[in-house]
Structures are given as C-alpha cells and as structure tokens.
N, C-alpha and C. Protein backbone atom coordinates (compact mmCIF):
# COMPACT_ATOMS: atom_id res chain seq x y z
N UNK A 1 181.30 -29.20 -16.34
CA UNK A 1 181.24 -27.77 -16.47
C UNK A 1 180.84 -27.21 -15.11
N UNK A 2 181.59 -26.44 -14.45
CA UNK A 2 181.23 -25.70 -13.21
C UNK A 2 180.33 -24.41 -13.45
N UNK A 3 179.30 -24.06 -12.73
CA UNK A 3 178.86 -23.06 -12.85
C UNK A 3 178.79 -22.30 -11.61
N UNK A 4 178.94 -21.02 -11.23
CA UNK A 4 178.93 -20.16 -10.27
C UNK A 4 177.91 -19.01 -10.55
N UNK A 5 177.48 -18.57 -9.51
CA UNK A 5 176.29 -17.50 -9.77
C UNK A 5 176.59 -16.63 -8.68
N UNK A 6 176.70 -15.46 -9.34
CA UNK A 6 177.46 -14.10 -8.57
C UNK A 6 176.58 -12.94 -8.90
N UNK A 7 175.97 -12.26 -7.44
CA UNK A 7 175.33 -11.45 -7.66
C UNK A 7 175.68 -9.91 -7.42
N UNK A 8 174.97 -9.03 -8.37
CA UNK A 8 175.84 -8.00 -8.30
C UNK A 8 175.24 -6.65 -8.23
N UNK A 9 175.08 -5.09 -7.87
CA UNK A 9 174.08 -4.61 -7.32
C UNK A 9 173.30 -4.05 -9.04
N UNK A 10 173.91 -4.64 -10.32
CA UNK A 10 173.32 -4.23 -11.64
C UNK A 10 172.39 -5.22 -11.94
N UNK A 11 172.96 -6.39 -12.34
CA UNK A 11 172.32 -6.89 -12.83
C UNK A 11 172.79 -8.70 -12.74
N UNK A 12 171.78 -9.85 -12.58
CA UNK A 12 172.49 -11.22 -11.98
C UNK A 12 173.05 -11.41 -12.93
N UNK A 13 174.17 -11.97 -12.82
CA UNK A 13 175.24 -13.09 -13.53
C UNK A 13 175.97 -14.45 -13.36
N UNK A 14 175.82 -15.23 -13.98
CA UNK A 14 176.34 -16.56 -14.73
C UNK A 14 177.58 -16.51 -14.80
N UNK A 15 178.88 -17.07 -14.00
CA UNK A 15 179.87 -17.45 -14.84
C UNK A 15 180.36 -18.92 -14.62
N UNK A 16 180.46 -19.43 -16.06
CA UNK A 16 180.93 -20.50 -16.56
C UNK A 16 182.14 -21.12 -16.87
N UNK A 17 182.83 -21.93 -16.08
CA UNK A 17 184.33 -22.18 -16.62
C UNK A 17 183.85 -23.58 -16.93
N UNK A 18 183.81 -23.51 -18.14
CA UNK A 18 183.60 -25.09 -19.00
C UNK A 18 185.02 -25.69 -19.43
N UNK A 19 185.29 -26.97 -19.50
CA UNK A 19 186.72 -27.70 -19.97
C UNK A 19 186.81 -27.04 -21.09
N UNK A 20 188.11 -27.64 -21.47
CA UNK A 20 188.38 -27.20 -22.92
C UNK A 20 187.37 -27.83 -23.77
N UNK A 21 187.20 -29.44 -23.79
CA UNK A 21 186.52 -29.66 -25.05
C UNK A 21 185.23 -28.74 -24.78
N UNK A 22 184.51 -28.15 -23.95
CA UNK A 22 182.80 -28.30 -23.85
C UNK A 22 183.17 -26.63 -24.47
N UNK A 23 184.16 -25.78 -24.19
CA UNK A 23 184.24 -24.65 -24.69
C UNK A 23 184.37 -24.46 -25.93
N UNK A 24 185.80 -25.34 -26.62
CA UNK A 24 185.21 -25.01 -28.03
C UNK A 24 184.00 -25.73 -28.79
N UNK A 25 183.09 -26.72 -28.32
CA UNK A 25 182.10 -26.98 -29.01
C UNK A 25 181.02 -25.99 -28.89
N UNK A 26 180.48 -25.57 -27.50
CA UNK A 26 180.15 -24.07 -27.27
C UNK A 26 180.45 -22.58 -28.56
N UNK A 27 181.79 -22.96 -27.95
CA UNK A 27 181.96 -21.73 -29.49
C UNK A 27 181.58 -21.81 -30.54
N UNK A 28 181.99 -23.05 -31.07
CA UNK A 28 181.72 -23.84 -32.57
C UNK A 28 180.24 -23.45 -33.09
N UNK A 29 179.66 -23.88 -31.88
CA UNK A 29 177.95 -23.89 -32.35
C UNK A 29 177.48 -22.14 -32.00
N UNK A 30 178.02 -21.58 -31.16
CA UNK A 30 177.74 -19.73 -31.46
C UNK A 30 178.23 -19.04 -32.40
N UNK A 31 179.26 -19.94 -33.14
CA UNK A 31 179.38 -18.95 -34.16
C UNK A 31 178.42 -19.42 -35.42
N UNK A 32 178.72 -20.92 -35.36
CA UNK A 32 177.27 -21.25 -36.44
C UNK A 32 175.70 -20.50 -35.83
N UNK A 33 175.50 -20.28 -35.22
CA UNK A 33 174.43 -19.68 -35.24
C UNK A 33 174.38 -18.20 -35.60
N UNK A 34 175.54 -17.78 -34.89
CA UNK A 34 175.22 -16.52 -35.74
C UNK A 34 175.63 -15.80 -34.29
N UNK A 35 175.59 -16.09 -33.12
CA UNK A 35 175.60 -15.73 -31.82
C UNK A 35 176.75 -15.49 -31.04
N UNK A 36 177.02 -14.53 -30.14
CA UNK A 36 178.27 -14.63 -29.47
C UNK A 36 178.14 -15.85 -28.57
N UNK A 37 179.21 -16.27 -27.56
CA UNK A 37 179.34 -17.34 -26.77
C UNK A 37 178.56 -16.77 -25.75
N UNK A 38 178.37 -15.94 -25.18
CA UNK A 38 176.85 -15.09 -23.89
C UNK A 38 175.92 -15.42 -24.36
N UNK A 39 175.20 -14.79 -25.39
CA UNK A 39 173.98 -15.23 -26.00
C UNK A 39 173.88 -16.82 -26.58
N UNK A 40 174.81 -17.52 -26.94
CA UNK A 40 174.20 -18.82 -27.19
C UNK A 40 173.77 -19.32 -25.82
N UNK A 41 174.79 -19.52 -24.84
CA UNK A 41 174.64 -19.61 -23.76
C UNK A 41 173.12 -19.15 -23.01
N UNK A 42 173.17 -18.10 -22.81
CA UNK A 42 171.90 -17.74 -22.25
C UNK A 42 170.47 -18.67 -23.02
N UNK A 43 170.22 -18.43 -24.09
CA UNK A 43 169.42 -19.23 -25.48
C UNK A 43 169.45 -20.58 -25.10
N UNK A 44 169.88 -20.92 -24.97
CA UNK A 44 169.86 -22.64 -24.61
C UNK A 44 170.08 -22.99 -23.56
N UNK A 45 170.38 -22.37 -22.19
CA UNK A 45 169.93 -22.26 -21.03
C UNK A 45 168.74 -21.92 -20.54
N UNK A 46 168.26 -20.83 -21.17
CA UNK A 46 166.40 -20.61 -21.27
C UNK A 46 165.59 -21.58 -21.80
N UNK A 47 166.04 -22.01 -23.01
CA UNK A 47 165.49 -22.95 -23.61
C UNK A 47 165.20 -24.46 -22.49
N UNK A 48 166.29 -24.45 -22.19
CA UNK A 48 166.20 -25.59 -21.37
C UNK A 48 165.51 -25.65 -20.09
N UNK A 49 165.28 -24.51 -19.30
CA UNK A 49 164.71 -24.33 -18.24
C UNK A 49 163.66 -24.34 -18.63
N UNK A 50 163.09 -23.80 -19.90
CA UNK A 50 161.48 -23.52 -19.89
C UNK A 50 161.27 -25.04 -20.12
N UNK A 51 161.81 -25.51 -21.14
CA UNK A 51 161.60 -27.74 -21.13
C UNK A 51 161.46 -28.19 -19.33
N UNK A 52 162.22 -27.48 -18.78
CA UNK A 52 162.22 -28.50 -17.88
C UNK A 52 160.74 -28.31 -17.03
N UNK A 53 160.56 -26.47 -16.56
CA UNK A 53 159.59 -26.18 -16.35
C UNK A 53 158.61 -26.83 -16.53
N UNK A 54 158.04 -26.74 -17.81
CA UNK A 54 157.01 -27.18 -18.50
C UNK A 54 156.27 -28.85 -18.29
N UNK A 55 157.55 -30.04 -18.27
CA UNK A 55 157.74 -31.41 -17.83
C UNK A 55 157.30 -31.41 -16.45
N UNK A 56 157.81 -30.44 -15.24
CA UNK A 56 157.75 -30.52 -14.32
C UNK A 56 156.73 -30.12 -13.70
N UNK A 57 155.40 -29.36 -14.19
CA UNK A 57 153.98 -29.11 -14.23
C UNK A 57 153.31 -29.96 -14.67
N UNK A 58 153.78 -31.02 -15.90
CA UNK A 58 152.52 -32.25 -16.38
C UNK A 58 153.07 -33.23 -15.74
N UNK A 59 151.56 -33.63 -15.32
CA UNK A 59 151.53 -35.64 -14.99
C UNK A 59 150.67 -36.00 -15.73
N UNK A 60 151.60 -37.20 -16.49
CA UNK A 60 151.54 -37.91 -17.28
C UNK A 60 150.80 -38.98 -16.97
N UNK A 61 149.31 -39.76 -17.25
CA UNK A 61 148.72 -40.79 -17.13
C UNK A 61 148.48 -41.92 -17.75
N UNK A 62 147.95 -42.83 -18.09
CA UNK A 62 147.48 -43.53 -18.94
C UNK A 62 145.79 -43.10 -19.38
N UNK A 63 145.16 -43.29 -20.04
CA UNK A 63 144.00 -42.98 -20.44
C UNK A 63 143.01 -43.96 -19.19
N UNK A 64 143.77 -45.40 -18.98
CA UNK A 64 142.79 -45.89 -18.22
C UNK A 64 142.61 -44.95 -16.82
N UNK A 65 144.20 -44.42 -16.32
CA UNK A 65 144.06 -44.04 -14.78
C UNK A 65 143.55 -42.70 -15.21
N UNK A 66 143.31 -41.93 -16.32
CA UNK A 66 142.71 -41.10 -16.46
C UNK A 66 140.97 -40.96 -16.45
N UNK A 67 141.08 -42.10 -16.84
CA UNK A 67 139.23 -42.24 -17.04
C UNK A 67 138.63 -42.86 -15.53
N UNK A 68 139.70 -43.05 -14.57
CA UNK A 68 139.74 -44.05 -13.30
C UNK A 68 139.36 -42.82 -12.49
N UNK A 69 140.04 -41.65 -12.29
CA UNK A 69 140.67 -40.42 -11.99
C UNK A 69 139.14 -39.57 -12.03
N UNK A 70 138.75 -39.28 -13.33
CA UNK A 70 137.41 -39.23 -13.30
C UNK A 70 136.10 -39.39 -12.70
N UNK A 71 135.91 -40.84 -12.88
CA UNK A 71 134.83 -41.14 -12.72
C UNK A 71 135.01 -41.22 -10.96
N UNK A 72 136.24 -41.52 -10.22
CA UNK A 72 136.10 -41.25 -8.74
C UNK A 72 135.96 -39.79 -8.40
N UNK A 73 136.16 -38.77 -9.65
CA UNK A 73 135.67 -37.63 -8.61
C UNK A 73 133.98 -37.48 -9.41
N UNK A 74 133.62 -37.89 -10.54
CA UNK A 74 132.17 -37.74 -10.65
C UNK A 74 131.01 -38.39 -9.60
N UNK A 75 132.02 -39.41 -9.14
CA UNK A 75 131.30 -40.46 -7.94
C UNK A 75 132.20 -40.75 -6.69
N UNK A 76 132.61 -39.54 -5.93
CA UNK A 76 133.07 -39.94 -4.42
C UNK A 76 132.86 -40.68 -3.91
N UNK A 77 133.47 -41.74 -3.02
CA UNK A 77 133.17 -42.54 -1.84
C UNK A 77 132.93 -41.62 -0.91
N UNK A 78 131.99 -42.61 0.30
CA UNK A 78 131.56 -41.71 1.53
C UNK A 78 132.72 -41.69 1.84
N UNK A 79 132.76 -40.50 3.10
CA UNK A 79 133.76 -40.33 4.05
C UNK A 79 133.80 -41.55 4.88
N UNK A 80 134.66 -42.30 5.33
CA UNK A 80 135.14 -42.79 6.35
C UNK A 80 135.27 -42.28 7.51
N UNK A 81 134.47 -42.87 8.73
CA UNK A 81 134.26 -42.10 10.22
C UNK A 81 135.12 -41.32 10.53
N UNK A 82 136.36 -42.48 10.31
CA UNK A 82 137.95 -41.62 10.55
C UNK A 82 138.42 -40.37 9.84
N UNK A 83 138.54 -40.46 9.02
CA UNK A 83 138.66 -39.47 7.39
C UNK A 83 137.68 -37.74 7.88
N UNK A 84 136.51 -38.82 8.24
CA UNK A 84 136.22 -37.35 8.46
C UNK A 84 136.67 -36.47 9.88
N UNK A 85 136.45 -37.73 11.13
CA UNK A 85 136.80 -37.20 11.92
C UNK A 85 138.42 -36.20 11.95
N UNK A 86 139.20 -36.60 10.60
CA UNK A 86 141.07 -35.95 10.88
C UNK A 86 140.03 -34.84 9.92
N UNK A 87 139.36 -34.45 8.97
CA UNK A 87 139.47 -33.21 8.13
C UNK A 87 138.39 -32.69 8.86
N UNK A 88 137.51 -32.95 9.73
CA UNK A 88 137.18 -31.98 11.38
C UNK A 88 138.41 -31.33 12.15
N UNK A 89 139.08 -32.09 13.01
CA UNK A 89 140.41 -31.31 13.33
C UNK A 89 141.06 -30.64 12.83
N UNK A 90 141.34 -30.89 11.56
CA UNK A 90 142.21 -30.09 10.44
C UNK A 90 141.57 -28.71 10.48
N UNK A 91 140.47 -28.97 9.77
CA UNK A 91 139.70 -27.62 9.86
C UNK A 91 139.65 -27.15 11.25
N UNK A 92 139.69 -26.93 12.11
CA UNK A 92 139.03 -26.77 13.45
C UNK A 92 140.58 -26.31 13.61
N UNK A 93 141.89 -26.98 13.02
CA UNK A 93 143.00 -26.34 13.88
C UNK A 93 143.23 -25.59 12.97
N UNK A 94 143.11 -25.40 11.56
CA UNK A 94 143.23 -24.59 10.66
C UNK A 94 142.57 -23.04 10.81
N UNK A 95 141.62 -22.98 11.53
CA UNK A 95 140.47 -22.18 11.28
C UNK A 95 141.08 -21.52 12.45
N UNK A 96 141.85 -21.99 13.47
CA UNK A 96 142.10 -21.46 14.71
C UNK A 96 143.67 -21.06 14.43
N UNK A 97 144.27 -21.08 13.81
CA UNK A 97 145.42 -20.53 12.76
C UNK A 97 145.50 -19.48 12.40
N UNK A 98 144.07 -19.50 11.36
CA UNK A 98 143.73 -18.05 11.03
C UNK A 98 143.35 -17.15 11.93
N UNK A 99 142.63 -17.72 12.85
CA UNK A 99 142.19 -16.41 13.46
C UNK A 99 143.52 -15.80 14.69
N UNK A 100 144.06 -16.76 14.87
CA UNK A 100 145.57 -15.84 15.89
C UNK A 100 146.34 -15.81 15.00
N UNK A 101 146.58 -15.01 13.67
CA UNK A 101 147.23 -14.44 12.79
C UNK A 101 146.08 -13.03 12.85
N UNK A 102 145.42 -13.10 12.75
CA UNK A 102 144.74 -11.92 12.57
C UNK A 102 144.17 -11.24 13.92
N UNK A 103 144.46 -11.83 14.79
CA UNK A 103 143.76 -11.34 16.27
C UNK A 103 144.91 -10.42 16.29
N UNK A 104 144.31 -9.06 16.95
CA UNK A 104 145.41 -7.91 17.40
C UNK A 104 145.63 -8.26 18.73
N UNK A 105 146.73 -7.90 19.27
CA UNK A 105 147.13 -8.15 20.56
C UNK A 105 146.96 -6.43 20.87
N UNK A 106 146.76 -6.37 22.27
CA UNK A 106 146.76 -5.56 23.69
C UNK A 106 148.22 -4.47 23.62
C-alpha cells in the first residue's frame, strides 16, 4: 500500500492508493462497521499510532533488572576520578553554553 502525504493550506491529508485486494478488504470491513472508507481508515490508523506510541515510551524489564535498577540508585557507587573529572568539563562547558546564548553583544 503506498501512502503519500499532501499538504494543503485547509487542512493535512492522507492519500492512499492501496492494491486491489487491500481495498476491497478495507471496504469490506467499513462497511461492517458501520463507517465510510475515510473514517475507517483514519480509526485504525489512530488506533495504531497511539499502540505504537504508547510501546515506544515503555521499557520493558525483568523484575530482577528491576529490583537491580533500584537498589543501584538507592546505593550509588562513588564517582570514579575519571567520571568525575568528564561531568566537571561537561558542566564547565555546559555552563559556558549558557551563558554565550544569553550574553548580549555590543
């Protein structure tokens, strides 16, 4: 199924040139629902984006790397000399970032 997305100064639009078979099964199932072929379309294109959305915000663990996950942030390791010495620079070049974004020039 090809899809193209054409924008227009009303309102965005979707157009779909699906094969023959994927069109009339498309139809088949908008008219069982009760729906024109736009609105099924749209409906189960939303539907599906919000699934995917939703999947694509959770990570999924095991209970052990969850309880692992935990207890290393209830109990940090020290910093490492190094470790700290890069999130000194970081900060230090970070901090100097911000401020020549906000410095007015002459």
């Amino acid at each position: 199924m090809k899809t193209t997305s054409v924008k227009t100064a009303k309102d965005p639009r979707l157009v779909v040139r699906p094969d023959e078979d994927s069109h009339k099964l498309i139809a088949r199932a908008a008219e069982l629902s009760g729906r024109s072929v736009n609105q099924f379309l749209l409906y189960a294109a939303t539907k599906e984006a919000r699934k995917v959305e939703k999947r694509a915000a959770q990570v999924v663990v095991s209970q052990e790397a969850a309880n692992r996950m935990l207890d290393m942030l209830d109990n940090p390791q020290p910093l490492s000399p190094s470790l700290r010495a890069a999130a000194l620079q970081y900060r230090s070049f970070a901090n100097g970032f911000g401020d020549s974004r906000t410095r007015k020039t002459p």
